[in-house]
PDB file of N, CA and C in Angstrom:
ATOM      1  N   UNK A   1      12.067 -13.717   3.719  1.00  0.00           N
ATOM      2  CA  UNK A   1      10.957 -13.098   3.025  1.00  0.00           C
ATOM      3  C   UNK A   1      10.306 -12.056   3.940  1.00  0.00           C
ATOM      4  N   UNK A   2       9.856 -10.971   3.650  1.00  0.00           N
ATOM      5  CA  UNK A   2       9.245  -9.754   4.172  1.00  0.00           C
ATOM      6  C   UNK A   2       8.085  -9.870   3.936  1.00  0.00           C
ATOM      7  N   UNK A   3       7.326  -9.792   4.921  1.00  0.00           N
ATOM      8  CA  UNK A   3       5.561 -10.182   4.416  1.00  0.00           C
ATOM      9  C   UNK A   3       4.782  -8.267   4.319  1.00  0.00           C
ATOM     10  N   UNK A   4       4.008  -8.603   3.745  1.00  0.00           N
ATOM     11  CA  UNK A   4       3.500  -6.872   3.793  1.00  0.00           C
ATOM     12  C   UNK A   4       2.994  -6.093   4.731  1.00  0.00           C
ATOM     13  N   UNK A   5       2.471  -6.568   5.838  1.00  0.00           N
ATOM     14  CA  UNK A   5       2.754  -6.421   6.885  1.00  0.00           C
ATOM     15  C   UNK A   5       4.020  -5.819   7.679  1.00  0.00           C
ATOM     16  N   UNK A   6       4.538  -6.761   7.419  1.00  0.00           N
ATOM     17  CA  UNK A   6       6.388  -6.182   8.281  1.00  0.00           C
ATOM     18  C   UNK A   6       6.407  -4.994   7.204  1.00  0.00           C
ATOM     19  N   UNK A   7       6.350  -4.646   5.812  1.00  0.00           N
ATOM     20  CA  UNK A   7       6.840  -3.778   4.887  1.00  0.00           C
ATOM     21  C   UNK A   7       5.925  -2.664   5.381  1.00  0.00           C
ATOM     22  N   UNK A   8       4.862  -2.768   5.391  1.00  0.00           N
ATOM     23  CA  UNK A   8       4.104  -1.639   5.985  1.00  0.00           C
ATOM     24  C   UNK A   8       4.453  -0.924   6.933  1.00  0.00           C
ATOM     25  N   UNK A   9       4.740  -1.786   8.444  1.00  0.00           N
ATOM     26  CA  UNK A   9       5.466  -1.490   9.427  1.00  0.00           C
ATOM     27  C   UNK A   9       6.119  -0.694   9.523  1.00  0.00           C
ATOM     28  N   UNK A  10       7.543  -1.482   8.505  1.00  0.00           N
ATOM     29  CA  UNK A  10       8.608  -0.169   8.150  1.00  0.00           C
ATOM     30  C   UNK A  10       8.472   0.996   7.784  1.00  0.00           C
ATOM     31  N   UNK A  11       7.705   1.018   6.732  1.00  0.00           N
ATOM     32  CA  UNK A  11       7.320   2.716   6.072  1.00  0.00           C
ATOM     33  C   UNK A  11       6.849   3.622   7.338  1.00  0.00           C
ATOM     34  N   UNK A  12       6.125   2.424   8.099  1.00  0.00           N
ATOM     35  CA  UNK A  12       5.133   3.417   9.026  1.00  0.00           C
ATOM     36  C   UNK A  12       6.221   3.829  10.070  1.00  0.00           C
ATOM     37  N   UNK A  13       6.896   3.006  10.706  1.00  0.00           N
ATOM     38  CA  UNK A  13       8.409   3.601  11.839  1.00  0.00           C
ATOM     39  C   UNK A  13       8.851   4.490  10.545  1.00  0.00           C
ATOM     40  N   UNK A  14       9.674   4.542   9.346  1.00  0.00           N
ATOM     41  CA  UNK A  14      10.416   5.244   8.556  1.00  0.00           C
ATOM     42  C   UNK A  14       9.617   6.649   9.173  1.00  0.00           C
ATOM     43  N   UNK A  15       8.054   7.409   9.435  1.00  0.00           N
ATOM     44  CA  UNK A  15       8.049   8.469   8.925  1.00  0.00           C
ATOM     45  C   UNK A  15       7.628   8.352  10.421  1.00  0.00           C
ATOM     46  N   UNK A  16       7.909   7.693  11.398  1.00  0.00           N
ATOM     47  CA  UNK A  16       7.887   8.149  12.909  1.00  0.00           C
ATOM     48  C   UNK A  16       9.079   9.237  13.397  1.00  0.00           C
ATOM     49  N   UNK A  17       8.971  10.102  14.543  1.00  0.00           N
ATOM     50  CA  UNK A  17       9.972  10.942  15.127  1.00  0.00           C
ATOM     51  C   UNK A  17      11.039  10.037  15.359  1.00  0.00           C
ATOM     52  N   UNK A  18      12.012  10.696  15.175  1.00  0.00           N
ATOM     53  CA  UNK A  18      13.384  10.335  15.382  1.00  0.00           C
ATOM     54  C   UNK A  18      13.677   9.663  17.210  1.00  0.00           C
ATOM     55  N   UNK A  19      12.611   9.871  17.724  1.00  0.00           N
ATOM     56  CA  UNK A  19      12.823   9.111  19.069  1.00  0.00           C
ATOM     57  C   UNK A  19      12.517   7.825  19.226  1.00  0.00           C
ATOM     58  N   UNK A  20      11.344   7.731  18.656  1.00  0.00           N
ATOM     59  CA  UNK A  20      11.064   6.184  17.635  1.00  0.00           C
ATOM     60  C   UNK A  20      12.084   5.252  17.564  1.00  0.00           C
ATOM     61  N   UNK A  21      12.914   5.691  16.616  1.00  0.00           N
ATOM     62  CA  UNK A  21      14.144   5.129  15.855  1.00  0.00           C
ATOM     63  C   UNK A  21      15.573   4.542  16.588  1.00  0.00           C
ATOM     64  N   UNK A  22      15.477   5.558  17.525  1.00  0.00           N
ATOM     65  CA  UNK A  22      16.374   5.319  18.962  1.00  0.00           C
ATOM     66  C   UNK A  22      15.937   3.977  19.652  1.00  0.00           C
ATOM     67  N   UNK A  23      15.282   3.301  19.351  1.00  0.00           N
ATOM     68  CA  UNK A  23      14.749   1.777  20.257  1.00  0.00           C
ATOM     69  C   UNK A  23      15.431   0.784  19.579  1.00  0.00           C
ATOM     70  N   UNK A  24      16.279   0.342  18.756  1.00  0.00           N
ATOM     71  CA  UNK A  24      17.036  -0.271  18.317  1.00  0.00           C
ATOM     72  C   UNK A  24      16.564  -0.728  17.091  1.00  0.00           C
ATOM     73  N   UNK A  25      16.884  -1.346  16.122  1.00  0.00           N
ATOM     74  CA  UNK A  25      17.028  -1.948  14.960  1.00  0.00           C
ATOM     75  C   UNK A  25      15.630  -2.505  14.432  1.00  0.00           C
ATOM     76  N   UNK A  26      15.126  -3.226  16.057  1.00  0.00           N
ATOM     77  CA  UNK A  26      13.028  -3.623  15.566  1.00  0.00           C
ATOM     78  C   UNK A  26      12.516  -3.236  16.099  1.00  0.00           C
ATOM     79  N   UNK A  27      12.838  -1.659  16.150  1.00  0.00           N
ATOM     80  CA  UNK A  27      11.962  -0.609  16.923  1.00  0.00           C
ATOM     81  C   UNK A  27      10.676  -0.911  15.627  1.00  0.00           C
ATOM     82  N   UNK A  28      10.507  -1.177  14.346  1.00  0.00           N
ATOM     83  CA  UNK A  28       9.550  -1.192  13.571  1.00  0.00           C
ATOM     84  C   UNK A  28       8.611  -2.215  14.042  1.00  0.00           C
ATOM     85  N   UNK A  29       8.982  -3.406  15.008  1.00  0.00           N
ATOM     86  CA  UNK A  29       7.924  -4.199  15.220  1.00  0.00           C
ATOM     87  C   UNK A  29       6.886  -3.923  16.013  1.00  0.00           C
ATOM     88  N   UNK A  30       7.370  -2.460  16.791  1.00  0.00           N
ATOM     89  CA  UNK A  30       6.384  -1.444  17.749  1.00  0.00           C
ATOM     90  C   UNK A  30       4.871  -1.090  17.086  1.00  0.00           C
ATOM     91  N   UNK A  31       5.095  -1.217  15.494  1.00  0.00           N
ATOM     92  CA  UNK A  31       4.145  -0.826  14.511  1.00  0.00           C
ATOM     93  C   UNK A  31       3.087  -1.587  13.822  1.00  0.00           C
ATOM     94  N   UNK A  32       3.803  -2.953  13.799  1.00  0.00           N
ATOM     95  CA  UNK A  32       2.932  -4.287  13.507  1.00  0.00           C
ATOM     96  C   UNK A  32       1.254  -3.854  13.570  1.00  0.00           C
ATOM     97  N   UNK A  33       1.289  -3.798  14.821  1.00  0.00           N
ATOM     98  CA  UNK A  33      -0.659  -3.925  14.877  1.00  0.00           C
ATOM     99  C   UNK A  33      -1.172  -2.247  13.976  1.00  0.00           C
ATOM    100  N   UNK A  34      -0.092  -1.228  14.380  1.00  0.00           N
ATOM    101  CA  UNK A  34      -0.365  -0.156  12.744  1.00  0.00           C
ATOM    102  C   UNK A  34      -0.588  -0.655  11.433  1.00  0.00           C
ATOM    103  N   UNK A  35       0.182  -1.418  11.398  1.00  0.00           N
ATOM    104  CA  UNK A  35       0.022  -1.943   9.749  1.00  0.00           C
ATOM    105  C   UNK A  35      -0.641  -2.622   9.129  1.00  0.00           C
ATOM    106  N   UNK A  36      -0.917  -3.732  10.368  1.00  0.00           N
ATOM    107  CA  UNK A  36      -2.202  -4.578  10.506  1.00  0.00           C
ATOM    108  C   UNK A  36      -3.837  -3.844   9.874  1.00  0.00           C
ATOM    109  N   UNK A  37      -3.879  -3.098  10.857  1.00  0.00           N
ATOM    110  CA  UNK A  37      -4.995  -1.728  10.621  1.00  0.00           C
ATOM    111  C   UNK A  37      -5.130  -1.513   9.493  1.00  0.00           C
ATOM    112  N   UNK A  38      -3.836  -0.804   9.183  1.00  0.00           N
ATOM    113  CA  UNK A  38      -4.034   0.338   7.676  1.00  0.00           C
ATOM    114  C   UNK A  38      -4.100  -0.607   6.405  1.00  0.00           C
ATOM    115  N   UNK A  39      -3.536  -1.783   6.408  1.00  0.00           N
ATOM    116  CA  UNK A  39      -3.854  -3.177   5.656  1.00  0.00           C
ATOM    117  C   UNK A  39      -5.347  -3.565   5.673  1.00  0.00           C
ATOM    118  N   UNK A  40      -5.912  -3.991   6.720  1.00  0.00           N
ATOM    119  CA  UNK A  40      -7.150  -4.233   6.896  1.00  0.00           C
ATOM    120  C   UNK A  40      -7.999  -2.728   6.453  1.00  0.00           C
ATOM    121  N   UNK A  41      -7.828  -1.636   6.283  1.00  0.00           N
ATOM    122  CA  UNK A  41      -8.482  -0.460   6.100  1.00  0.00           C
ATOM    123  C   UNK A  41      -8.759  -0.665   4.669  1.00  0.00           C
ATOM    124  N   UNK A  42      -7.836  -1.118   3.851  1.00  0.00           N
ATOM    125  CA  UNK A  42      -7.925  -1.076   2.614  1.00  0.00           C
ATOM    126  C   UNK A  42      -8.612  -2.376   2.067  1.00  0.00           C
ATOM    127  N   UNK A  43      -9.107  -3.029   2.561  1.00  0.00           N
ATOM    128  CA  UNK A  43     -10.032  -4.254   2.452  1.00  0.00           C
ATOM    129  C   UNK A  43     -11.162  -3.885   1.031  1.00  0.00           C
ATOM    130  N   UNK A  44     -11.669  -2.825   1.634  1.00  0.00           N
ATOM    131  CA  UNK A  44     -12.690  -2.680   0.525  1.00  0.00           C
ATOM    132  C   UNK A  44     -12.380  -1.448  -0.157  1.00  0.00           C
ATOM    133  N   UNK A  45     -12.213  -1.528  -1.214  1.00  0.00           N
ATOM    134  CA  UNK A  45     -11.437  -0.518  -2.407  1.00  0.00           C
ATOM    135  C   UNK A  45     -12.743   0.629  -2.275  1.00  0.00           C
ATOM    136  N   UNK A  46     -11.864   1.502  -2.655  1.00  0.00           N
ATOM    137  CA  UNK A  46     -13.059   3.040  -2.960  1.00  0.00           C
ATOM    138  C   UNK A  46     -13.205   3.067  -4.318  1.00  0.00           C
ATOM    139  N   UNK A  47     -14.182   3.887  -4.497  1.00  0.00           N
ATOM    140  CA  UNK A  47     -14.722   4.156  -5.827  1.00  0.00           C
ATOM    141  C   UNK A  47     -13.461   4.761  -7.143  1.00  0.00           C
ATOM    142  N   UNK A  48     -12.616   5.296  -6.547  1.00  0.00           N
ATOM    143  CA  UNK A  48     -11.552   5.757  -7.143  1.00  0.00           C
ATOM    144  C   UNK A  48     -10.595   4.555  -8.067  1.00  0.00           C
ATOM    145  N   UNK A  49     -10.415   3.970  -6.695  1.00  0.00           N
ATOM    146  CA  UNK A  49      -9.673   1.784  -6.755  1.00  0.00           C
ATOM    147  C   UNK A  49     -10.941   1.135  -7.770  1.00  0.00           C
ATOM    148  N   UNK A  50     -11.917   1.589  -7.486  1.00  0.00           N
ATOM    149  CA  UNK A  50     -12.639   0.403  -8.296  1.00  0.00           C
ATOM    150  C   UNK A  50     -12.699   0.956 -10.095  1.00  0.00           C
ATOM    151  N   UNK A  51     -12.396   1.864 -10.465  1.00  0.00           N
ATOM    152  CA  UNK A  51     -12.542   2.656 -11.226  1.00  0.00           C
ATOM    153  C   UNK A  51     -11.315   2.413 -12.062  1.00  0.00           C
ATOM    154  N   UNK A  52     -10.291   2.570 -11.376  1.00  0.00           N
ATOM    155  CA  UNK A  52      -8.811   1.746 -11.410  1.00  0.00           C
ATOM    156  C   UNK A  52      -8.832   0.384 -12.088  1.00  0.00           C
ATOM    157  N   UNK A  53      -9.353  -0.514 -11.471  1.00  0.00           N
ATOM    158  CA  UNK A  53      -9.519  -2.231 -11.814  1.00  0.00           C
ATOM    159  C   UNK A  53     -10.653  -1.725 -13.161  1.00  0.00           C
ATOM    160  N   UNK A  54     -11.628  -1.217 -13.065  1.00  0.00           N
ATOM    161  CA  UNK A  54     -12.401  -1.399 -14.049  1.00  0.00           C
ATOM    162  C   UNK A  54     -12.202  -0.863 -15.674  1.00  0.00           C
ATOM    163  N   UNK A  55     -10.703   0.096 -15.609  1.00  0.00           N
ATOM    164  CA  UNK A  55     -10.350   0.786 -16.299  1.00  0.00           C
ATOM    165  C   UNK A  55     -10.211  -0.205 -17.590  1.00  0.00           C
ATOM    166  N   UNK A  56     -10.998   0.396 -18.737  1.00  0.00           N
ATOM    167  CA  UNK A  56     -10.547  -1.292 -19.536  1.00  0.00           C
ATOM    168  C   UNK A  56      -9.669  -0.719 -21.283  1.00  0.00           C
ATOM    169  N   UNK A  57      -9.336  -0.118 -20.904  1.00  0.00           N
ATOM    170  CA  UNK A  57      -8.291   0.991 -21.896  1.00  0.00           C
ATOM    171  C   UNK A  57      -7.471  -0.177 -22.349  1.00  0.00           C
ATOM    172  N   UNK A  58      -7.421  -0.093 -23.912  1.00  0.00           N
ATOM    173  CA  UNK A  58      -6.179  -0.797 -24.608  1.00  0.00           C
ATOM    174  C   UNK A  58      -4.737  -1.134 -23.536  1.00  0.00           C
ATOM    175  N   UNK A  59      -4.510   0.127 -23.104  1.00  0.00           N
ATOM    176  CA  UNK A  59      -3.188   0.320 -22.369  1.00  0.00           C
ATOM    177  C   UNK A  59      -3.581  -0.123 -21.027  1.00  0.00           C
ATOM    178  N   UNK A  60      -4.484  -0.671 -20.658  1.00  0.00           N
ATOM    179  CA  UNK A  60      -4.408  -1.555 -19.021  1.00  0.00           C
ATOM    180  C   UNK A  60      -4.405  -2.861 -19.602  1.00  0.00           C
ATOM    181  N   UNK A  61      -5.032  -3.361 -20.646  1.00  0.00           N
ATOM    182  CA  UNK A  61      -4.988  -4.541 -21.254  1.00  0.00           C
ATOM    183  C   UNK A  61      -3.996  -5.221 -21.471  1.00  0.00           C
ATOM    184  N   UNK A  62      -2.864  -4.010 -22.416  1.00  0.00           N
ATOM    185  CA  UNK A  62      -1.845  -4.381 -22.490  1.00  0.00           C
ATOM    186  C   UNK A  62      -1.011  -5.219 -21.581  1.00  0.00           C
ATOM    187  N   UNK A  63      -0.756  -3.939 -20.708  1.00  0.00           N
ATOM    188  CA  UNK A  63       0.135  -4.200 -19.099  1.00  0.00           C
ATOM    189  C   UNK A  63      -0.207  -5.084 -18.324  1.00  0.00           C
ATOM    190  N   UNK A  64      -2.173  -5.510 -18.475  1.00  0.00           N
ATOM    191  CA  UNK A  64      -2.545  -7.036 -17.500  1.00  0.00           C
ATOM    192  C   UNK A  64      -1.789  -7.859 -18.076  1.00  0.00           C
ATOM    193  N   UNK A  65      -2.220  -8.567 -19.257  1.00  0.00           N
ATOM    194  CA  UNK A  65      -1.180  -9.212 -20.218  1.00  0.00           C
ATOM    195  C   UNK A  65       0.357  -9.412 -19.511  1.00  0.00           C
ATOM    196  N   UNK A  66       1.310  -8.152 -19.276  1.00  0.00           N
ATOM    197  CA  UNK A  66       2.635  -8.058 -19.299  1.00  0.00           C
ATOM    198  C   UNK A  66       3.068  -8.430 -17.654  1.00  0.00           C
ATOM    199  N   UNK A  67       1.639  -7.604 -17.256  1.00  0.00           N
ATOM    200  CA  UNK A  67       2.184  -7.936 -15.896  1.00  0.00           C
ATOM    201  C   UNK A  67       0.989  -8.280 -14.795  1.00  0.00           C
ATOM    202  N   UNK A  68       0.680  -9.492 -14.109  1.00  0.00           N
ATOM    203  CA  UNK A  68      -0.576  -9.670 -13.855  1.00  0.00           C
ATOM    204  C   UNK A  68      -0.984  -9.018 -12.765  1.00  0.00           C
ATOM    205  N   UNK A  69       0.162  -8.928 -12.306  1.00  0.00           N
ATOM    206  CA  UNK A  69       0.212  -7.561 -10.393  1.00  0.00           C
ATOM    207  C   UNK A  69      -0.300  -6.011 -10.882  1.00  0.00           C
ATOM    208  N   UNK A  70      -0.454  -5.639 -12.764  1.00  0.00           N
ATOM    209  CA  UNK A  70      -0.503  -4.775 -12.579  1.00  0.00           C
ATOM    210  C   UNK A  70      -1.658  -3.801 -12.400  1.00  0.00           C
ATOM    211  N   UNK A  71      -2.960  -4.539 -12.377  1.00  0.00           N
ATOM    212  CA  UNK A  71      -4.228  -3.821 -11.941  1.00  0.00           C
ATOM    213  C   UNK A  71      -4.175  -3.352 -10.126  1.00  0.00           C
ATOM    214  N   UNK A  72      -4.026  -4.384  -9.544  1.00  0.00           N
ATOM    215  CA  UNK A  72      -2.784  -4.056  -8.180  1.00  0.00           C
ATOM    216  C   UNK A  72      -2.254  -2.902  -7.507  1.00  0.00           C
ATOM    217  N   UNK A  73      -1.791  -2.758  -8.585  1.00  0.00           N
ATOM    218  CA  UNK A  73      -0.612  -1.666  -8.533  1.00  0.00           C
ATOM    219  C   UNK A  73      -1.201  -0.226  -8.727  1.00  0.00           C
ATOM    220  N   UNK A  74      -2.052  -0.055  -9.604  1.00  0.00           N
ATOM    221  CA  UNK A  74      -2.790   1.191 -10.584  1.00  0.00           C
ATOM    222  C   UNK A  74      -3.782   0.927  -9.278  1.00  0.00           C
ATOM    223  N   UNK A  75      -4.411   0.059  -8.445  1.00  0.00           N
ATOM    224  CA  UNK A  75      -5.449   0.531  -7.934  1.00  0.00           C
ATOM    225  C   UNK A  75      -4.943   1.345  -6.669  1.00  0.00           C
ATOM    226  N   UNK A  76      -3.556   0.518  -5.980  1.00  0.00           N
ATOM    227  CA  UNK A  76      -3.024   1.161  -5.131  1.00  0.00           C
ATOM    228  C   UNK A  76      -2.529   2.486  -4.873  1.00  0.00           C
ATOM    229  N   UNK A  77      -2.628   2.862  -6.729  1.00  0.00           N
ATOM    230  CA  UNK A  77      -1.843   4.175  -6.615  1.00  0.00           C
ATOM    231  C   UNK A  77      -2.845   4.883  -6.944  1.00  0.00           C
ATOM    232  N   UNK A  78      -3.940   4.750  -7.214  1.00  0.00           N
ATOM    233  CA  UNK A  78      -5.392   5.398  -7.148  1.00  0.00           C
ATOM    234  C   UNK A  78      -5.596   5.486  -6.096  1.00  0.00           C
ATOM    235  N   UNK A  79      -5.306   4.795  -5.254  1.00  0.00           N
ATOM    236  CA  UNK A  79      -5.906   5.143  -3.976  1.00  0.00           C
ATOM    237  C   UNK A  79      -4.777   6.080  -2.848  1.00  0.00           C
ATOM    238  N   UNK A  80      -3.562   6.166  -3.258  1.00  0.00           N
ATOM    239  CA  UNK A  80      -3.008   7.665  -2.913  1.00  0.00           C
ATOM    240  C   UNK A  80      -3.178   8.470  -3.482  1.00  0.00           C
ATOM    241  N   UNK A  81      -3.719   8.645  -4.876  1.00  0.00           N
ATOM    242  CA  UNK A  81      -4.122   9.922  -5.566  1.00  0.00           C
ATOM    243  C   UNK A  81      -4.856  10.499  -4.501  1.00  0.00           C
ATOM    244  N   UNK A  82      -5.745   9.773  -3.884  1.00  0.00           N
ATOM    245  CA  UNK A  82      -7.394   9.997  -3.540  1.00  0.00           C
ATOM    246  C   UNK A  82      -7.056  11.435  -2.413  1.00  0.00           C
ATOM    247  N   UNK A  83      -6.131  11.094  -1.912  1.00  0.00           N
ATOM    248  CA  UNK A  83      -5.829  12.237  -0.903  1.00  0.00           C
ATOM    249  C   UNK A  83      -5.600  13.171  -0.984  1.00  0.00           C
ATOM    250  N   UNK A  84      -4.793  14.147  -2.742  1.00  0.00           N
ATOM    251  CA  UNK A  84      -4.678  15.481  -3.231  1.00  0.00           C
ATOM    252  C   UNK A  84      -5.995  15.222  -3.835  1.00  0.00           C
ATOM    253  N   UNK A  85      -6.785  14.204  -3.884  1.00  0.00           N
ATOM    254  CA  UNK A  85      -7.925  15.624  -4.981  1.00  0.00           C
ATOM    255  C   UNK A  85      -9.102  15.957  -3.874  1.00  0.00           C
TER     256      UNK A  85
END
């Protein structure tokens, strides 16, 4: 099992320099306490995320219903919107 943490990790080595990558195979565990961070950063949702969860549209209703991860998901991706606008 991959905890989100370790998954974070990865993404975060994935978009490190290619010298990075050269440390062998768990060169990603170099990143751990990164991910730790940027995990803990997101602790308290922004106004954008909360806006997200509070969204109470037929069509979020639906999808809670279908899928219960999926307020989750919509807040997470509200909260990369947040960076183009």
């Amino acid at each position: 099992m991959t905890t989100m943490v370790e998954k974070v990790a990865r993404a975060i080595w994935e978009q490190t320099p290619v010298w990075h990558k050269g440390n062998g195979e768990n060169a990603w565990k170099l990143f751990i306490d990164h991910a730790r961070a940027a995990i803990e950063a997101m602790e308290e949702p922004t106004n954008a995320m909360k806006w997200a969860w509070d969204d109470d549209s037929d069509a979020w209703i639906s999808e809670k219903i279908k899928d219960p991860y999926h307020p989750y998901v919509v807040m997470i991706k509200a909260a990369l919107k947040e960076e183009g606008q």
